[in-house]
C-alpha atoms as a PDB file:
ATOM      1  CA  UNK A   1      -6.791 -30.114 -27.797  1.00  0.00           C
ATOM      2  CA  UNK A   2      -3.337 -29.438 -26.596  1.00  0.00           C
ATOM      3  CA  UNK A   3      -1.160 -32.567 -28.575  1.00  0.00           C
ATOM      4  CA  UNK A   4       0.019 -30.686 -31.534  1.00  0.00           C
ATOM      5  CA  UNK A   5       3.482 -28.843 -31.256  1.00  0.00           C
ATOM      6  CA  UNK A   6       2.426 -25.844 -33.678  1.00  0.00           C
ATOM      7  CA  UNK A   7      -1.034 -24.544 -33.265  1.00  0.00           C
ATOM      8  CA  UNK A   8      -2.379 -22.060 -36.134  1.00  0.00           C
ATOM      9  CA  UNK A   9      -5.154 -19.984 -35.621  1.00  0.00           C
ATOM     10  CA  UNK A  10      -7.268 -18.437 -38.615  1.00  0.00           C
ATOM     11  CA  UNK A  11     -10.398 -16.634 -39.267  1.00  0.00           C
ATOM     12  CA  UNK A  12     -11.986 -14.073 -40.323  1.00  0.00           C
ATOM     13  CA  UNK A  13     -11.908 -10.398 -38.981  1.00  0.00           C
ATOM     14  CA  UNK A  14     -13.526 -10.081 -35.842  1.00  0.00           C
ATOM     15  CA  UNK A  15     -13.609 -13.874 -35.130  1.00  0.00           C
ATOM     16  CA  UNK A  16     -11.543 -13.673 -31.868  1.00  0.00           C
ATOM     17  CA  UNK A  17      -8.537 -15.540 -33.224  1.00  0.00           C
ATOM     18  CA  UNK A  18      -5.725 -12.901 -31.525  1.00  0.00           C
ATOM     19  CA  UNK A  19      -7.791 -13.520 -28.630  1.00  0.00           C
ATOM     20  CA  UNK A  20      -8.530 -17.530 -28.818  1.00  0.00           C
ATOM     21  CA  UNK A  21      -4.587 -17.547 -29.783  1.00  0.00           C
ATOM     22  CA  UNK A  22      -3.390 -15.774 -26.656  1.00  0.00           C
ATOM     23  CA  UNK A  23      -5.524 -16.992 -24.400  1.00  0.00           C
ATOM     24  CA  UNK A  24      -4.209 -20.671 -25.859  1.00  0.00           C
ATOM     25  CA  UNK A  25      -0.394 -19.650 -25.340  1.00  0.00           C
ATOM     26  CA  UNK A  26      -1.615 -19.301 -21.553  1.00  0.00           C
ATOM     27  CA  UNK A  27      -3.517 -22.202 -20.886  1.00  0.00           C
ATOM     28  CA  UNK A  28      -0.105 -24.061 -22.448  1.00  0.00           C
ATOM     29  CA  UNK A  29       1.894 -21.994 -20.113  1.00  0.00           C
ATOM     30  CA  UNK A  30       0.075 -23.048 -17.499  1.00  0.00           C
ATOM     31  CA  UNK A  31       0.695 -26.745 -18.028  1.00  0.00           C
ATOM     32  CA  UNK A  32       4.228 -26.336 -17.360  1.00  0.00           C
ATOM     33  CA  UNK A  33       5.171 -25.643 -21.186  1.00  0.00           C
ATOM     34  CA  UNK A  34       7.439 -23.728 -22.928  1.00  0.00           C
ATOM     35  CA  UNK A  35       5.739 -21.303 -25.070  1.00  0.00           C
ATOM     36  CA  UNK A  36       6.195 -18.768 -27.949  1.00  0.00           C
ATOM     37  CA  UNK A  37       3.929 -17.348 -29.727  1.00  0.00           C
ATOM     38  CA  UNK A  38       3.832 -15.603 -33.196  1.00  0.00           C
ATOM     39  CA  UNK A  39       2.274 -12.914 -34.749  1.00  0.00           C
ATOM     40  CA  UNK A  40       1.947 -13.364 -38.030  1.00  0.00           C
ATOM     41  CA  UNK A  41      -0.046 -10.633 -38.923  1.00  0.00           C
ATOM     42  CA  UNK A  42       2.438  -8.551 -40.482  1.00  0.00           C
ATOM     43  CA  UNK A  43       0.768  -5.510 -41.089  1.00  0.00           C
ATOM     44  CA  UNK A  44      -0.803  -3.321 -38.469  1.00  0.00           C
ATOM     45  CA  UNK A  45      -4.466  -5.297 -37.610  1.00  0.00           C
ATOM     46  CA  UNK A  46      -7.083  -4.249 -35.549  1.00  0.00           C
ATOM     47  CA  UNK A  47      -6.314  -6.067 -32.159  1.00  0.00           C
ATOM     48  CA  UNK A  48      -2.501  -7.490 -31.969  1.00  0.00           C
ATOM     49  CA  UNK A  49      -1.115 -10.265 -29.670  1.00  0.00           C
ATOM     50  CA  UNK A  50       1.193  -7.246 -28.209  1.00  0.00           C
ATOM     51  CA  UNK A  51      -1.820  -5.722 -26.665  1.00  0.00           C
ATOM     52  CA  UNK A  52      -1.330  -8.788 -24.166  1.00  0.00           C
ATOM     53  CA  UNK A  53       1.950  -8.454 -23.841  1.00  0.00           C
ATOM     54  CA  UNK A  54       2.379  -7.821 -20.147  1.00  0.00           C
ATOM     55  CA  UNK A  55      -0.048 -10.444 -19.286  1.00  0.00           C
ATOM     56  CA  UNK A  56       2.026 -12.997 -21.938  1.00  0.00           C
ATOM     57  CA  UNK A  57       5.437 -11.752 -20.126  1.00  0.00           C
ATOM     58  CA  UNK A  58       4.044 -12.491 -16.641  1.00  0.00           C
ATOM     59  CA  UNK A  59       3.022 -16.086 -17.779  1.00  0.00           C
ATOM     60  CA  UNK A  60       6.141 -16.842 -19.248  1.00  0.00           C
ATOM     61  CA  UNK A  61       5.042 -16.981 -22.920  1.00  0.00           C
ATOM     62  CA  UNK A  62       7.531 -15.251 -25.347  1.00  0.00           C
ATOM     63  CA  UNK A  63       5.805 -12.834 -28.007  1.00  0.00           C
ATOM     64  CA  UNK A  64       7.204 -12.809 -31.008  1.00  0.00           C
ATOM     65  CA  UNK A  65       6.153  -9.726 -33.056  1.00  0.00           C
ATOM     66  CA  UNK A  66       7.130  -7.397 -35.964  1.00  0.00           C
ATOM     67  CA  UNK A  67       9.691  -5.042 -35.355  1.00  0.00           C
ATOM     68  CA  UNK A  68       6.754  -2.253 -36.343  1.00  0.00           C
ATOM     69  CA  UNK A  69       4.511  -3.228 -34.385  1.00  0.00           C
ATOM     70  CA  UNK A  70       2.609  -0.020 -32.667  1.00  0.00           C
ATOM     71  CA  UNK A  71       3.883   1.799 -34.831  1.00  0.00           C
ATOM     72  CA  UNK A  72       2.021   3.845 -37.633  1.00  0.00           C
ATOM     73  CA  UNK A  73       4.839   2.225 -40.154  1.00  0.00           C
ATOM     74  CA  UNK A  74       2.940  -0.403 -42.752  1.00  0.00           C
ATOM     75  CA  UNK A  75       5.734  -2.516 -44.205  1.00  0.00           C
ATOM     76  CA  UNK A  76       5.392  -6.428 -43.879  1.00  0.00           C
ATOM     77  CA  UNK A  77       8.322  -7.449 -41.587  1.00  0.00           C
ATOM     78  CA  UNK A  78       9.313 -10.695 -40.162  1.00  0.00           C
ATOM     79  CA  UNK A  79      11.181 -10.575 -36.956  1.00  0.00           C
ATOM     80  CA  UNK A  80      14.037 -12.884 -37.322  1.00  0.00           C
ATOM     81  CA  UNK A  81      12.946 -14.882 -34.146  1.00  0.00           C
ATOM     82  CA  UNK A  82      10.058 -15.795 -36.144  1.00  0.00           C
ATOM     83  CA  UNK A  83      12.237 -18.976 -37.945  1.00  0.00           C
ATOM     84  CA  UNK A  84      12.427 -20.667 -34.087  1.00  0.00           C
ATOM     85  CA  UNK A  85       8.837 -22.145 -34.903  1.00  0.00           C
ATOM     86  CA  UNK A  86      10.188 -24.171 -36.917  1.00  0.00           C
ATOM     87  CA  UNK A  87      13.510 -24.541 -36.084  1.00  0.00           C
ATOM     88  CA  UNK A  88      12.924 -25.211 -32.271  1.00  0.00           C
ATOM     89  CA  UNK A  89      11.357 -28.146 -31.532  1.00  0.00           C
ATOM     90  CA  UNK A  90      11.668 -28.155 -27.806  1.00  0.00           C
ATOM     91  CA  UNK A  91       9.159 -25.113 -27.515  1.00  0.00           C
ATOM     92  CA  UNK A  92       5.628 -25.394 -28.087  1.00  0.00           C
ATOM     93  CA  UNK A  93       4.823 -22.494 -31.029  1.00  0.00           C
ATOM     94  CA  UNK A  94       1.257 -20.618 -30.997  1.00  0.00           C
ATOM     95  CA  UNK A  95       1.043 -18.634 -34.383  1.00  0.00           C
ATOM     96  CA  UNK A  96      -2.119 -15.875 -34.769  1.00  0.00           C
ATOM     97  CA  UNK A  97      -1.851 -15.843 -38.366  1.00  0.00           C
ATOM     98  CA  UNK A  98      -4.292 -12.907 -41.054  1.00  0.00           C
ATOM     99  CA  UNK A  99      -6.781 -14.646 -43.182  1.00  0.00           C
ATOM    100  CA  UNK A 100      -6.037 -12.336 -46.149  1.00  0.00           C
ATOM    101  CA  UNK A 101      -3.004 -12.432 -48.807  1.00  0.00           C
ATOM    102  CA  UNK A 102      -0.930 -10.835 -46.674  1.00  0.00           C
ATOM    103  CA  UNK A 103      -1.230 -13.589 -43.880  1.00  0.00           C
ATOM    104  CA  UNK A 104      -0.485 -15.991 -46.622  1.00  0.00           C
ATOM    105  CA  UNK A 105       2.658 -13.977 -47.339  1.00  0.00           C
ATOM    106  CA  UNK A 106       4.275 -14.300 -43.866  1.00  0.00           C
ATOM    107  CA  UNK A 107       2.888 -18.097 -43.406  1.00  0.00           C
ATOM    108  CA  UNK A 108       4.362 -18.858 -46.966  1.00  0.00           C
ATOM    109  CA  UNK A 109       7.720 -18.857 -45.855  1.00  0.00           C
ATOM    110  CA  UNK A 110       7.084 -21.568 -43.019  1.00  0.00           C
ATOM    111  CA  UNK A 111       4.161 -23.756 -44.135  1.00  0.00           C
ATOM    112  CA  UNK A 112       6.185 -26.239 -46.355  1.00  0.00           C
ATOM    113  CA  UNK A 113       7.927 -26.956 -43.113  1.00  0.00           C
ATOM    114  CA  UNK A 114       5.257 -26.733 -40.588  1.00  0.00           C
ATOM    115  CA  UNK A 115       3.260 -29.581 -42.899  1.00  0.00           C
ATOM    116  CA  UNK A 116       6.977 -31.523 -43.282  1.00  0.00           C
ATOM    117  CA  UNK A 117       7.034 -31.774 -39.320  1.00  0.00           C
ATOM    118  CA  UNK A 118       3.073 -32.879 -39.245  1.00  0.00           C
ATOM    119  CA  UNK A 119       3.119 -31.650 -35.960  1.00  0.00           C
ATOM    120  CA  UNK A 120       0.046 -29.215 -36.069  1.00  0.00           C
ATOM    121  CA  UNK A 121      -3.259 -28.077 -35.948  1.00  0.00           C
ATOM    122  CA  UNK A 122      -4.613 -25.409 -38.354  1.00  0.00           C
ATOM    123  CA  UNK A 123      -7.714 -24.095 -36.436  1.00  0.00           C
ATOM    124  CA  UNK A 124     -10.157 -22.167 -38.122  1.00  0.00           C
ATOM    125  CA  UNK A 125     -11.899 -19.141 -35.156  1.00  0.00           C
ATOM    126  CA  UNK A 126     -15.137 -18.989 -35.892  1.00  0.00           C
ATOM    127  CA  UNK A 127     -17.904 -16.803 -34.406  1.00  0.00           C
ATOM    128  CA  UNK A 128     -21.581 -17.081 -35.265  1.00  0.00           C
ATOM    129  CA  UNK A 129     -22.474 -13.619 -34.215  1.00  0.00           C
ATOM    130  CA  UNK A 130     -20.406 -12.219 -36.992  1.00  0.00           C
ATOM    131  CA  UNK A 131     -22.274 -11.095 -39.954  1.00  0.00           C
ATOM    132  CA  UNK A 132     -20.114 -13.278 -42.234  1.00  0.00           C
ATOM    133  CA  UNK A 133     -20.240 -16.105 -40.709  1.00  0.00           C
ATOM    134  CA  UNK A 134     -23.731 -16.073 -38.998  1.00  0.00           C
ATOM    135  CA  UNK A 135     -24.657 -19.188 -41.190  1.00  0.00           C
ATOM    136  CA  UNK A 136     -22.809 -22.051 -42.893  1.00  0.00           C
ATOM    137  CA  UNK A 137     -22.584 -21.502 -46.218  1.00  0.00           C
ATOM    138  CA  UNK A 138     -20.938 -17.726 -45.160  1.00  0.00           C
ATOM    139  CA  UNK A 139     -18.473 -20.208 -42.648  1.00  0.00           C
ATOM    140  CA  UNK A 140     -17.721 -22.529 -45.672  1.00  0.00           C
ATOM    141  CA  UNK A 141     -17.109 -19.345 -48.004  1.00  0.00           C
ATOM    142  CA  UNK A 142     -14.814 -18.261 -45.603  1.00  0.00           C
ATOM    143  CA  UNK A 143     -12.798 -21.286 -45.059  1.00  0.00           C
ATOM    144  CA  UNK A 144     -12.684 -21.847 -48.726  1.00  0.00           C
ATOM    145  CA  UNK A 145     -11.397 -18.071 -48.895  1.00  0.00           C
ATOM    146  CA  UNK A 146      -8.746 -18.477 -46.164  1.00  0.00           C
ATOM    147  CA  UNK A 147      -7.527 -21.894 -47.461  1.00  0.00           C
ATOM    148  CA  UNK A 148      -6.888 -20.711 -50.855  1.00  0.00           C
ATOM    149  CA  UNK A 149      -4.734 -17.654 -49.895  1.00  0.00           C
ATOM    150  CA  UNK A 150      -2.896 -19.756 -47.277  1.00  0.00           C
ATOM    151  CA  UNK A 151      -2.504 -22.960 -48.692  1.00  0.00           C
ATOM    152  CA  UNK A 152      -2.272 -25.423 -45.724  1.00  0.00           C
ATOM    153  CA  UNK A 153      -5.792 -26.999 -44.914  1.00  0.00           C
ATOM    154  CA  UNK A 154      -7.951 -26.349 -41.411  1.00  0.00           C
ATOM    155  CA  UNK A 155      -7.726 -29.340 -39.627  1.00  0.00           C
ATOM    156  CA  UNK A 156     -10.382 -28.135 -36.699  1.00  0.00           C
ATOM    157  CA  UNK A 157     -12.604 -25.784 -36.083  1.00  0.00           C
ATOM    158  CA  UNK A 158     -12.656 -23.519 -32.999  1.00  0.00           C
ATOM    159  CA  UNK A 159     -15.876 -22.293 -31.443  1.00  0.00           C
ATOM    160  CA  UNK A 160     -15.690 -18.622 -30.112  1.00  0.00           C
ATOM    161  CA  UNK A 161     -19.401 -17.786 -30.126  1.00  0.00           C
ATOM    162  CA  UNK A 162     -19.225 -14.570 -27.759  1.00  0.00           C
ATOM    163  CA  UNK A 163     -21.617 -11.376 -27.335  1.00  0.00           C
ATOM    164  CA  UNK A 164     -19.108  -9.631 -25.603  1.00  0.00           C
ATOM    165  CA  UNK A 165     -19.921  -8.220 -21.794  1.00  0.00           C
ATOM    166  CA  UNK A 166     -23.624 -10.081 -22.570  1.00  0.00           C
ATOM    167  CA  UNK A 167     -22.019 -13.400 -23.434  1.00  0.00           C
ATOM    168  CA  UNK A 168     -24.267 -15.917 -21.587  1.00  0.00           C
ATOM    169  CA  UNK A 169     -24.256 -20.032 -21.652  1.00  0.00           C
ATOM    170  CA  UNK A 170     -26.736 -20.356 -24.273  1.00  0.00           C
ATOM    171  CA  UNK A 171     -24.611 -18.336 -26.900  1.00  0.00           C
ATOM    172  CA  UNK A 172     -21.932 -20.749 -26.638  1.00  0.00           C
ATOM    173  CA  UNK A 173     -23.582 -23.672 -26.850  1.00  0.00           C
ATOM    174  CA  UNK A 174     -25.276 -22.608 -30.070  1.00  0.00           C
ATOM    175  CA  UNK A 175     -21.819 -22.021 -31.293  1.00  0.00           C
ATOM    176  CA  UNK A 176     -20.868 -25.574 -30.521  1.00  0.00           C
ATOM    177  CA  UNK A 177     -24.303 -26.656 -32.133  1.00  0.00           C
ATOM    178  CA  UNK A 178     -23.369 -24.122 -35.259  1.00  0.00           C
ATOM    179  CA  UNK A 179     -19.794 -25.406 -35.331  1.00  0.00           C
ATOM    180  CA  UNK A 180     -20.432 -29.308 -35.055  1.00  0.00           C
ATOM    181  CA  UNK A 181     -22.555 -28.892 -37.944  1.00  0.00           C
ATOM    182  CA  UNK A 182     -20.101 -26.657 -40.026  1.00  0.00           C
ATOM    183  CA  UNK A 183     -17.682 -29.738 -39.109  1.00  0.00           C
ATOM    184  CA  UNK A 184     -20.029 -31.891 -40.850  1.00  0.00           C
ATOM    185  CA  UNK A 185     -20.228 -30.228 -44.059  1.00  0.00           C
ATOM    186  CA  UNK A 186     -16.230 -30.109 -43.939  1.00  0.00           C
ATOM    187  CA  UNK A 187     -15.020 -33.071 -42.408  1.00  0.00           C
ATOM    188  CA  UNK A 188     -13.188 -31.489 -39.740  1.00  0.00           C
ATOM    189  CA  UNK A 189     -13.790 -31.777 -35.963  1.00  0.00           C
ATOM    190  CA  UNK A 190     -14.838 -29.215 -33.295  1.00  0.00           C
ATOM    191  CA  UNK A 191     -11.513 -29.382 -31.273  1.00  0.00           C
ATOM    192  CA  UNK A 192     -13.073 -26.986 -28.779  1.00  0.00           C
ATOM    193  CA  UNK A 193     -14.784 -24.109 -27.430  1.00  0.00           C
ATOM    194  CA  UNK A 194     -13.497 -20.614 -26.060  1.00  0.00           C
ATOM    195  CA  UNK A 195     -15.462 -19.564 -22.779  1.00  0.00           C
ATOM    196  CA  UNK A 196     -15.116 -17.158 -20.345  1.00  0.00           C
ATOM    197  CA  UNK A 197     -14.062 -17.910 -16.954  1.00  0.00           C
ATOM    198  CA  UNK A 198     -17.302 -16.585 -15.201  1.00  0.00           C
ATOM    199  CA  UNK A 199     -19.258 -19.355 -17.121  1.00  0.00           C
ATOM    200  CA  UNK A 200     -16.572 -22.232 -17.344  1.00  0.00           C
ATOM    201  CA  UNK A 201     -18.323 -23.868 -14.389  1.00  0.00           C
ATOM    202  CA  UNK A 202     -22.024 -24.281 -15.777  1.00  0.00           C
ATOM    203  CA  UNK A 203     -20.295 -24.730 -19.549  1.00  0.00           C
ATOM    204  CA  UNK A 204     -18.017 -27.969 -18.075  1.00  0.00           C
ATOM    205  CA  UNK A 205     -20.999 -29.912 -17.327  1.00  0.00           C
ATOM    206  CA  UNK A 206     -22.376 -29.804 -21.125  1.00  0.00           C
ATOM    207  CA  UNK A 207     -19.698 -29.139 -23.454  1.00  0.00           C
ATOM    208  CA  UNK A 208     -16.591 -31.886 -23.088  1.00  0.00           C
ATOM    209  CA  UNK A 209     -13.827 -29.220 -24.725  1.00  0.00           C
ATOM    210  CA  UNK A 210     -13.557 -25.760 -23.293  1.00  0.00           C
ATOM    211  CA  UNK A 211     -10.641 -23.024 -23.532  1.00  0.00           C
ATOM    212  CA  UNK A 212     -10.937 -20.765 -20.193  1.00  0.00           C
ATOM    213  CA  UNK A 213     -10.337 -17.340 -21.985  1.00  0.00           C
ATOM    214  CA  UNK A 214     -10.467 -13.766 -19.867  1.00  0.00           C
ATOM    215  CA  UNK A 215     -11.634 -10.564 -21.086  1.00  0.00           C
ATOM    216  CA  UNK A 216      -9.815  -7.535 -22.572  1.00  0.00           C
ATOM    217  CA  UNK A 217      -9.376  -4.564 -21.582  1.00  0.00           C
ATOM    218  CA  UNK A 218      -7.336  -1.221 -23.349  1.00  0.00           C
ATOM    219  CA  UNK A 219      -3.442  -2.014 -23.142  1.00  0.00           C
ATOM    220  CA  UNK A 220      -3.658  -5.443 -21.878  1.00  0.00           C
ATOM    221  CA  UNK A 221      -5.690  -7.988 -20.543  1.00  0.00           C
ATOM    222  CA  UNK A 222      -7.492  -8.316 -17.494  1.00  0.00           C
END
């Protein structure tokens, strides 16, 4: 889950993919890896990776941002450090990219190399407690939707089934149930699934692939 130089993450809104990308950056970190990671969503989203900052500082991970982000200022904007995904091979690059056209806008300008390289895994966030995504043909739309604005193909799917605060076990391992058979229909694997580190324990001794992933809270993470 961790061989690919360039991880992408994708999904919908509200799928957790800020939140499955950061709390991927980290777990490289922590393997002794030299880590940036990239927000590509160029326009001011919901929840941005420099909400984490100070946790991603602290770990060593360098955040790569737009110059306007928190700020009230709505102009796409690429901060020039951006290019060093592609251009630095020695670091390891974790890229939270928007599912929308204006994702595909900021990804367009890297893509052509990011495929040249074939050093990567396009990973599509998906969360089963969403309303558009709560069953596989709403999944598959999505995909479809995300693929076509984007143009670079998922190559796994990530499982980030989560309730919140009233996440237990059994909600993640429908997810992995939901998301092995959303694999099916695509031909793309389940690389593996985000859980919390108060049930990583108990989730290690039925599901082979986990991401430990910590909580949020306002400003920065926990």
């Amino acid at each position: 889950m961790f061989d690919k130089r360039v991880a992408l993450f994708m999904g919908h809104y509200g799928s957790g993919k800020t939140f499955t990308a950061v709390n991927y950056a980290l777990a490289l970190a922590e393997k002794g890896l030299s880590v940036s990671i990239y927000d590509l969503d160029i326009v001011n989203p919901y929840f941005r990776t420099i909400d984490a900052s100070k946790t991603l500082e602290k770990a060593g991970v360098e955040l790569v941002v737009s110059p306007y982000a928190e700020t009230n200022v709505d102009i796409p904007a690429m901060n020039a450090a951006t290019y060093k995904m592609v251009d630095d091979k020695t670091r390891r690059a974790v890229l939270d990219i928007g599912g929308d056209e204006r994702g595909a806008l900021a990804l367009g300008r890297f893509y052509e190399k990011i495929v040249e390289e074939d050093n990567y895994d396009c990973l599509l966030v998906v969360n089963p407690y969403r309303p558009e995504t709560r069953d596989i043909d709403g999944a598959m739309r999505i995909k479809s939707e995300i693929e076509a604005v984007s143009k670079i193909k998922f190559t796994g799917i990530v499982n980030n089934a989560n309730l919140g605060e009233e996440t237990e076990l059994k909600h993640i391992l429908y997810g992995k149930e939901f998301c092995e058979k959303l694999g099916k229909e695509l031909g793309i694997p389940l690389k593996f699934s985000s859980v919390v580190k108060r049930l990583i324990h108990d989730a290690r001794e039925q599901i082979d692939k986990v991401l430990p992933v910590q909580p949020i809270k306002y400003g920065d993470w926990l």
